[in-house]
N, C-alpha and C. Protein backbone atom coordinates (compact mmCIF):
# COMPACT_ATOMS: atom_id res chain seq x y z
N UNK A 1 0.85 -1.17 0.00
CA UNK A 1 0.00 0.00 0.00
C UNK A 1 0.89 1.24 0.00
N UNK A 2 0.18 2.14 -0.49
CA UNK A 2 1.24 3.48 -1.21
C UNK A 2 0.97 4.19 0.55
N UNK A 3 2.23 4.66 1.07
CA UNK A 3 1.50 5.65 1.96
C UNK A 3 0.91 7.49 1.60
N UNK A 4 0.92 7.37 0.66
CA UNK A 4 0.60 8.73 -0.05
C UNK A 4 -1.15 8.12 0.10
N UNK A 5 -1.80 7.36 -0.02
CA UNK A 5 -2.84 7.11 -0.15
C UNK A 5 -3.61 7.03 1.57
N UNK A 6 -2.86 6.60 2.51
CA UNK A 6 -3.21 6.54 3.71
C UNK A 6 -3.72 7.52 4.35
N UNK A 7 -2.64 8.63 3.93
CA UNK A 7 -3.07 10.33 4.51
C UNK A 7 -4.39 10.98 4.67
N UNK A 8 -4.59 11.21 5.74
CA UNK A 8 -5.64 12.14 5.38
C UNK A 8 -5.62 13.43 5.21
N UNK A 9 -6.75 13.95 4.37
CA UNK A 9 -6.18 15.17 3.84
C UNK A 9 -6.26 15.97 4.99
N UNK A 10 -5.26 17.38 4.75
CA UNK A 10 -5.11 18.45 5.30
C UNK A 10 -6.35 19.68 5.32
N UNK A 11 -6.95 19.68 6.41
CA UNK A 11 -8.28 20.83 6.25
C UNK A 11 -7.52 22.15 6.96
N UNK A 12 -7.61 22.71 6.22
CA UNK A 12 -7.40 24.21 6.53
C UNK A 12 -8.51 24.77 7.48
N UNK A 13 -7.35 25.74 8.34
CA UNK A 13 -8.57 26.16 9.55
C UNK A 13 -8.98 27.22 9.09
N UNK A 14 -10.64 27.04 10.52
CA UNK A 14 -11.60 27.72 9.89
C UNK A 14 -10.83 29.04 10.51
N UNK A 15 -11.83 30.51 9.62
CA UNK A 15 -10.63 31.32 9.63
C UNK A 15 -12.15 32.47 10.07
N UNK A 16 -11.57 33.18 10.45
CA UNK A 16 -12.37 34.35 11.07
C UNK A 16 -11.74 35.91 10.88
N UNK A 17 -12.71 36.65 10.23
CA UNK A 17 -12.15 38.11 9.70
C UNK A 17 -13.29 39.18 11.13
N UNK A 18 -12.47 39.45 11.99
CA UNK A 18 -13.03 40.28 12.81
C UNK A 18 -12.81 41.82 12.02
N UNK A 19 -13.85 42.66 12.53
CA UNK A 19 -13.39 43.78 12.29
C UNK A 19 -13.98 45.02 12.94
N UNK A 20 -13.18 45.59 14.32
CA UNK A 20 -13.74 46.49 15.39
C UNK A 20 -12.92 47.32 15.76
N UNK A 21 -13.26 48.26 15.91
CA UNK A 21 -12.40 49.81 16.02
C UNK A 21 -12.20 50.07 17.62
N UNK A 22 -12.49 49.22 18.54
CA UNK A 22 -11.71 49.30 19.84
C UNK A 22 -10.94 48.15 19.78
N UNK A 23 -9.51 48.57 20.40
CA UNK A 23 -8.66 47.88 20.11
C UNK A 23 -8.30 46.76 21.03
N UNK A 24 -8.79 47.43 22.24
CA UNK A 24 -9.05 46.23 23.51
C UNK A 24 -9.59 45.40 23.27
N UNK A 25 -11.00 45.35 22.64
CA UNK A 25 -11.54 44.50 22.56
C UNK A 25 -11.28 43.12 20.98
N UNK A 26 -10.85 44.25 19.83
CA UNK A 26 -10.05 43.57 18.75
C UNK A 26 -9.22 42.18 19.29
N UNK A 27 -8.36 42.89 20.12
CA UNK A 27 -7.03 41.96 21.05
C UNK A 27 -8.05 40.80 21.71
N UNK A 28 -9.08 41.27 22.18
CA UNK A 28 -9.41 40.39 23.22
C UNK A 28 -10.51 39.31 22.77
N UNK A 29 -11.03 39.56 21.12
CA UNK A 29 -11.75 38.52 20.77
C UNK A 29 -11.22 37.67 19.84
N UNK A 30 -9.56 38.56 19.48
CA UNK A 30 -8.91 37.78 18.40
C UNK A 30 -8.01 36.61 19.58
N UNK A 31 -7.72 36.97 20.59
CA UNK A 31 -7.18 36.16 21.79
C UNK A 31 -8.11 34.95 21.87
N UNK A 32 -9.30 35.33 22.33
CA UNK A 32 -10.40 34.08 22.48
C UNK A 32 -10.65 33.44 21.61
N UNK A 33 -10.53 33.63 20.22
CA UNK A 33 -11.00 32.77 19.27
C UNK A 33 -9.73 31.89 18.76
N UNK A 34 -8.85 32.73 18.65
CA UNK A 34 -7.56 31.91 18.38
C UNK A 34 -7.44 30.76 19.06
N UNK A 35 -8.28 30.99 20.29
CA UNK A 35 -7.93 29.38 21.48
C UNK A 35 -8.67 28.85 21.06
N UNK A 36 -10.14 29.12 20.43
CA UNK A 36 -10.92 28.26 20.04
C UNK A 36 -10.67 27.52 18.50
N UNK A 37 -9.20 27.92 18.38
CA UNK A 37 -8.88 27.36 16.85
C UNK A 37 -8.97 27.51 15.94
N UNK A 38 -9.69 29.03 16.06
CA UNK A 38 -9.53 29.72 14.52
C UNK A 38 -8.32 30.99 14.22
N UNK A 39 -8.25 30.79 12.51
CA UNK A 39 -7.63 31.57 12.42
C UNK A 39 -8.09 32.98 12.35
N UNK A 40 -7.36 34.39 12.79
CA UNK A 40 -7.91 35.10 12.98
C UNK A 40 -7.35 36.45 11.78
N UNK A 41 -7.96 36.97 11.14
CA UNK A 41 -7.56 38.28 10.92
C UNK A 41 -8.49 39.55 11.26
N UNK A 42 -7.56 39.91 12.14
CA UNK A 42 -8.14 41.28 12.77
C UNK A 42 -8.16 42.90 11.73
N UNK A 43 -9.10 43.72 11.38
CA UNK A 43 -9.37 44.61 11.34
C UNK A 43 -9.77 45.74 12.05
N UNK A 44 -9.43 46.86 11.97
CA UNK A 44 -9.61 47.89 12.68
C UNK A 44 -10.53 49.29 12.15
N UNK A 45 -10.92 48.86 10.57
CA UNK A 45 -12.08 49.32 10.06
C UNK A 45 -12.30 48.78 9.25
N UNK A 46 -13.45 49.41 8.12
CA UNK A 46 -14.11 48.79 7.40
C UNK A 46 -13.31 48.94 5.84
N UNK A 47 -12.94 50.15 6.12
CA UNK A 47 -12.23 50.69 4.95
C UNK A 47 -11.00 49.61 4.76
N UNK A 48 -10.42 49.29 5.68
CA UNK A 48 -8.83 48.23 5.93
C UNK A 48 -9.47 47.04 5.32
N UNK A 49 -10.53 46.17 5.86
CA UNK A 49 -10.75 45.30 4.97
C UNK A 49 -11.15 45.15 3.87
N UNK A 50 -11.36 45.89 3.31
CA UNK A 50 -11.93 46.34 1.76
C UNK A 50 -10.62 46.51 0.86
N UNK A 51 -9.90 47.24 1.72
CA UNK A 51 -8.51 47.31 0.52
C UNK A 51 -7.74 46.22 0.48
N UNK A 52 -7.71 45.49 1.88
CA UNK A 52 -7.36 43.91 1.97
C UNK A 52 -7.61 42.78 1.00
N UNK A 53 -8.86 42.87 0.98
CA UNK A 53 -9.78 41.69 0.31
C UNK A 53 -9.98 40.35 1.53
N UNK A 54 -11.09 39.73 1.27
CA UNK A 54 -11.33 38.56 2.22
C UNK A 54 -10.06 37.22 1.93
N UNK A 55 -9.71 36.75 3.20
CA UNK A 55 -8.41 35.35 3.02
C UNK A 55 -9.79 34.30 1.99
N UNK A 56 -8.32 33.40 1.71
CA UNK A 56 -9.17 32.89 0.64
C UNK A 56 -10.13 31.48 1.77
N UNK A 57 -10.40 30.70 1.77
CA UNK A 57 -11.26 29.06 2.55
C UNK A 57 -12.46 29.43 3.37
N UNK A 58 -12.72 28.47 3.94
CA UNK A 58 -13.76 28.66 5.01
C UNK A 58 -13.33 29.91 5.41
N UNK A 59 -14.65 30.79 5.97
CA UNK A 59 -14.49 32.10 6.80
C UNK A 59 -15.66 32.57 7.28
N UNK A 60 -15.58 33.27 8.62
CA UNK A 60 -16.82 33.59 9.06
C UNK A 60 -16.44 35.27 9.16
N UNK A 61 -17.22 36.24 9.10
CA UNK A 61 -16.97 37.61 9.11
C UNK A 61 -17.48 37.86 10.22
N UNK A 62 -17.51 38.56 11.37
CA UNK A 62 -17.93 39.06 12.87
C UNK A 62 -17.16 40.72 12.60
N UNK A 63 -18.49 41.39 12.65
CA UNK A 63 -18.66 42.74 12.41
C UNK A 63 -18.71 43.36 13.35
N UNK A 64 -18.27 44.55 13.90
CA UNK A 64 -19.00 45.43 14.52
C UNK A 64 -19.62 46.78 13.97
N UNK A 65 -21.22 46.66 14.55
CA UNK A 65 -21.85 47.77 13.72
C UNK A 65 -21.57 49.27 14.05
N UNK A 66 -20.99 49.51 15.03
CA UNK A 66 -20.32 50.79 15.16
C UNK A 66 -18.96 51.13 14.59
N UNK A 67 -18.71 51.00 13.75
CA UNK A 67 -17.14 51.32 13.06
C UNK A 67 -17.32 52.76 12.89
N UNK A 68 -16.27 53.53 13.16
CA UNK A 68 -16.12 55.03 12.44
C UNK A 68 -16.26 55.13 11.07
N UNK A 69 -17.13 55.44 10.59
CA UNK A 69 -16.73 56.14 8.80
C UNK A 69 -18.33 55.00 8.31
N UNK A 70 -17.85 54.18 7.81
CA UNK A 70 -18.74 52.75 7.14
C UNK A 70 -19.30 52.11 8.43
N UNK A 71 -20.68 51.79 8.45
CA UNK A 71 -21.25 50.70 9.46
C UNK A 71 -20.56 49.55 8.80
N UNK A 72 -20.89 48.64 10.23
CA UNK A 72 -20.54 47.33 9.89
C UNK A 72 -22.09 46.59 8.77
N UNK A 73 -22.65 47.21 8.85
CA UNK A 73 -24.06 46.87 8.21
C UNK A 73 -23.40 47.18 5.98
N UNK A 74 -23.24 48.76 6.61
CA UNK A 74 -22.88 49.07 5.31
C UNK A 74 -21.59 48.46 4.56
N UNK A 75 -20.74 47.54 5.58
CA UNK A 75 -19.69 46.96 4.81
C UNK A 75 -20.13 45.57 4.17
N UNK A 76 -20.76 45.12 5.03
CA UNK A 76 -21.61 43.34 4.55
C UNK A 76 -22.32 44.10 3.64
N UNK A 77 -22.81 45.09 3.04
CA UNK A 77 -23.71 44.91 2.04
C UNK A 77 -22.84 45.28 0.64
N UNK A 78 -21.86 46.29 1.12
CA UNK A 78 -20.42 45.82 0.05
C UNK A 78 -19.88 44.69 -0.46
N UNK A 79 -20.20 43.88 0.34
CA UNK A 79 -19.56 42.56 0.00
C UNK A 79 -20.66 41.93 -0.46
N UNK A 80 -21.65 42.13 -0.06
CA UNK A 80 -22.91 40.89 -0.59
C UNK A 80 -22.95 41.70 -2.16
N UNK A 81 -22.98 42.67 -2.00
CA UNK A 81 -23.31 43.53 -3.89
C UNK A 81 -21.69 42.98 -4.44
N UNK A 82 -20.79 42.70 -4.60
CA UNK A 82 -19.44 42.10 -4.77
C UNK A 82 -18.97 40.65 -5.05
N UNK A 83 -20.69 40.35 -4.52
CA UNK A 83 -21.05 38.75 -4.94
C UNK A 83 -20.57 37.64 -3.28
N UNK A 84 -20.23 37.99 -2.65
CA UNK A 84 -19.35 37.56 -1.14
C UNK A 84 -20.57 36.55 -0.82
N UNK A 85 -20.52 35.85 -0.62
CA UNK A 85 -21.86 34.85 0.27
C UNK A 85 -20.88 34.74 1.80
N UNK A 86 -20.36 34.75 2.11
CA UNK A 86 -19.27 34.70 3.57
C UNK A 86 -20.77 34.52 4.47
N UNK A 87 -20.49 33.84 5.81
CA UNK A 87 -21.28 34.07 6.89
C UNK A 87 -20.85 35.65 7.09
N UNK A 88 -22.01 36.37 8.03
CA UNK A 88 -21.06 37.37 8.47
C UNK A 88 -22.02 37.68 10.23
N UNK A 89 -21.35 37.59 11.27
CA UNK A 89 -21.89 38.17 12.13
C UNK A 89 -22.22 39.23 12.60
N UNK A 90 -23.00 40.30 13.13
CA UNK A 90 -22.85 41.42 13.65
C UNK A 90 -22.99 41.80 15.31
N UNK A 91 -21.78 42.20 15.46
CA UNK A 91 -22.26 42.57 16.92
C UNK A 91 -21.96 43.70 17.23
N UNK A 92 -23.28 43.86 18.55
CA UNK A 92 -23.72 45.52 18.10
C UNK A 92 -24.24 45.68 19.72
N UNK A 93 -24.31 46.63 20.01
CA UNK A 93 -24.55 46.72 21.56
C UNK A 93 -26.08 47.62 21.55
N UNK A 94 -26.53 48.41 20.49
CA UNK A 94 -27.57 48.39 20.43
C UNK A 94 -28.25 48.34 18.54
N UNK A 95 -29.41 47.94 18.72
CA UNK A 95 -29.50 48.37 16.76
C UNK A 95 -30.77 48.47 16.70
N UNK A 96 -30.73 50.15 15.63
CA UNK A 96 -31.60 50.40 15.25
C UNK A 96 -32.94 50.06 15.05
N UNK A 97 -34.61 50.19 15.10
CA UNK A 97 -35.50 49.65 14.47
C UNK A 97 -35.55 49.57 12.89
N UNK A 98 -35.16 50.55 12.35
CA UNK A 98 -35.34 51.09 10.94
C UNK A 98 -34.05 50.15 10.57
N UNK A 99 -32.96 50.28 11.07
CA UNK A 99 -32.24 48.94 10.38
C UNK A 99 -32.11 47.35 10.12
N UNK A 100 -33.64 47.07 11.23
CA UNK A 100 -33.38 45.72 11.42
C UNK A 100 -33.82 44.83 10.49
N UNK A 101 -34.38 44.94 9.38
CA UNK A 101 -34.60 44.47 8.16
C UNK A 101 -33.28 44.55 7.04
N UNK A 102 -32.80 45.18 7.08
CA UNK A 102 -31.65 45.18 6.52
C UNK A 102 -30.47 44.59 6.68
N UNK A 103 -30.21 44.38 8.03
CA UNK A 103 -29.61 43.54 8.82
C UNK A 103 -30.05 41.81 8.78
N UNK A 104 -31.20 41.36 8.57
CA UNK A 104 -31.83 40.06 8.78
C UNK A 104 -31.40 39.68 7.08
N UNK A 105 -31.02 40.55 6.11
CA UNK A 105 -30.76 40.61 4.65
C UNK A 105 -29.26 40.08 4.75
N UNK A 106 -28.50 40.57 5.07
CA UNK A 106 -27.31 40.26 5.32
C UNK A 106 -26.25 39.59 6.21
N UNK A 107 -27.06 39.20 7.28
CA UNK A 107 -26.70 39.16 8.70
C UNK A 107 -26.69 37.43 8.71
N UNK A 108 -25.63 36.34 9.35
CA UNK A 108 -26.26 35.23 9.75
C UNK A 108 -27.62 34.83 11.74
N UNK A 109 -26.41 36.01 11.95
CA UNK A 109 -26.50 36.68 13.32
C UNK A 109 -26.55 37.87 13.90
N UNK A 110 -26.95 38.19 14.86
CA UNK A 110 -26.55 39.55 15.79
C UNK A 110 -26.11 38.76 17.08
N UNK A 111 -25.12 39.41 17.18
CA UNK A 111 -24.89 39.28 18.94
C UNK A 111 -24.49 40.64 20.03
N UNK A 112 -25.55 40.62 20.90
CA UNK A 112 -25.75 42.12 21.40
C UNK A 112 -24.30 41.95 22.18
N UNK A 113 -23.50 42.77 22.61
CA UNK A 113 -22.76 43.58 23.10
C UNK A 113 -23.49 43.54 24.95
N UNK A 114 -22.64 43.47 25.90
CA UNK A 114 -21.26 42.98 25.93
C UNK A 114 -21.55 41.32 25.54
N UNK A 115 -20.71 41.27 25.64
CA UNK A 115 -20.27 39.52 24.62
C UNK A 115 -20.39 38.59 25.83
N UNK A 116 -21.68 37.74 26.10
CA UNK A 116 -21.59 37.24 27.55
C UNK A 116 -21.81 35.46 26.91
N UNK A 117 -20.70 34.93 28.13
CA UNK A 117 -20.90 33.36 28.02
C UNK A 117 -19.94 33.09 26.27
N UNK A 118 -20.63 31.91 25.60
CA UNK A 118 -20.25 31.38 24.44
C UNK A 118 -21.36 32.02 23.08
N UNK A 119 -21.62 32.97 23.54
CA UNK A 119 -22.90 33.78 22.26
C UNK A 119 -22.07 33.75 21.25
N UNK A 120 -20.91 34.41 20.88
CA UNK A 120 -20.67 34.52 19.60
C UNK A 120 -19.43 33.28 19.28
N UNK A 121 -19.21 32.12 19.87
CA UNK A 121 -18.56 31.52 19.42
C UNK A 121 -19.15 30.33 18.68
N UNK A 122 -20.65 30.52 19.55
CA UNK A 122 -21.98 29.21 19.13
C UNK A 122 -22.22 29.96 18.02
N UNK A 123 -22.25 31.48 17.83
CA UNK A 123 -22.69 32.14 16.48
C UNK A 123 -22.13 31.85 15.47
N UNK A 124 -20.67 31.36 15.36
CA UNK A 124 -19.61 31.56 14.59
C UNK A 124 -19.58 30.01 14.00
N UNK A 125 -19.80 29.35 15.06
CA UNK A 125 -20.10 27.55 14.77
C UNK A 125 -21.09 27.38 13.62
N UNK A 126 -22.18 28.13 14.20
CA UNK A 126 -23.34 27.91 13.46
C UNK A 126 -23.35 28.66 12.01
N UNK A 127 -22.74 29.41 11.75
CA UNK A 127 -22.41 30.15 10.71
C UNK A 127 -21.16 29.18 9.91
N UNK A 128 -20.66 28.69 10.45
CA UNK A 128 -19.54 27.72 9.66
C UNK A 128 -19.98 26.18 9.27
N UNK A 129 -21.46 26.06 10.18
CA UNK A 129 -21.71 24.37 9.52
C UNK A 129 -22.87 24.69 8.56
């Protein structure tokens, strides 16, 4: 038997594009998730990931809807008009009435702010199966 045939293949980890304009908290959800085994790329606006472009494999997007300049609302809908199907989460500590249709358009999730227990890591699961 060939051992080239035995192998199992190599799955690339699942990968997570945060993107939040406090930096404490950037650090502190790219910290937590990294333990939970994903890979992480952190953003610090909306504008940064746009000139970036999304990593290429599995990926889940976790937004925050308060960014300076671009909502996190208004960046997922950049990407969905761009053709992007990505999960994308939003977390938001409060949101709008008038936006919440717009949000249920683009959104896999919301997770309200502060970030309590396993909310957005069950969000992020569920957005990746």
């Amino acid at each position: 038997m060939d051992l080239a045939e035995t192998r199992l293949p190599v799955q690339q980890p699942l990968s997570v594009v945060l993107v939040e304009d406090d930096q404490a908290l950037l650090g502190a959800l790219a910290f937590a998730l990294r333990i939970e085994g994903y890979e992480i790329y952190p953003y610090s606006s909306a504008e940064e990931l746009l000139a970036e472009g999304l990593p290429s494999g599995p990926v889940c997007l976790v937004i925050d809807q308060g960014l300076p300049g671009m909502t996190g609302l208004d960046l997922v809908e950049i990407l969905r008009e761009q053709g992007t199907t990505t999960p994308a989460i939003l977390i938001t500590g409060r949101l709008k009435r008038e936006v919440e249709l717009r949000v249920a358009r683009v959104f896999q999730a919301v997770v309200n702010k502060p970030l309590l227990g396993n909310s957005l890591t069950e969000a992020i699961s569920k957005a990746l199966s």
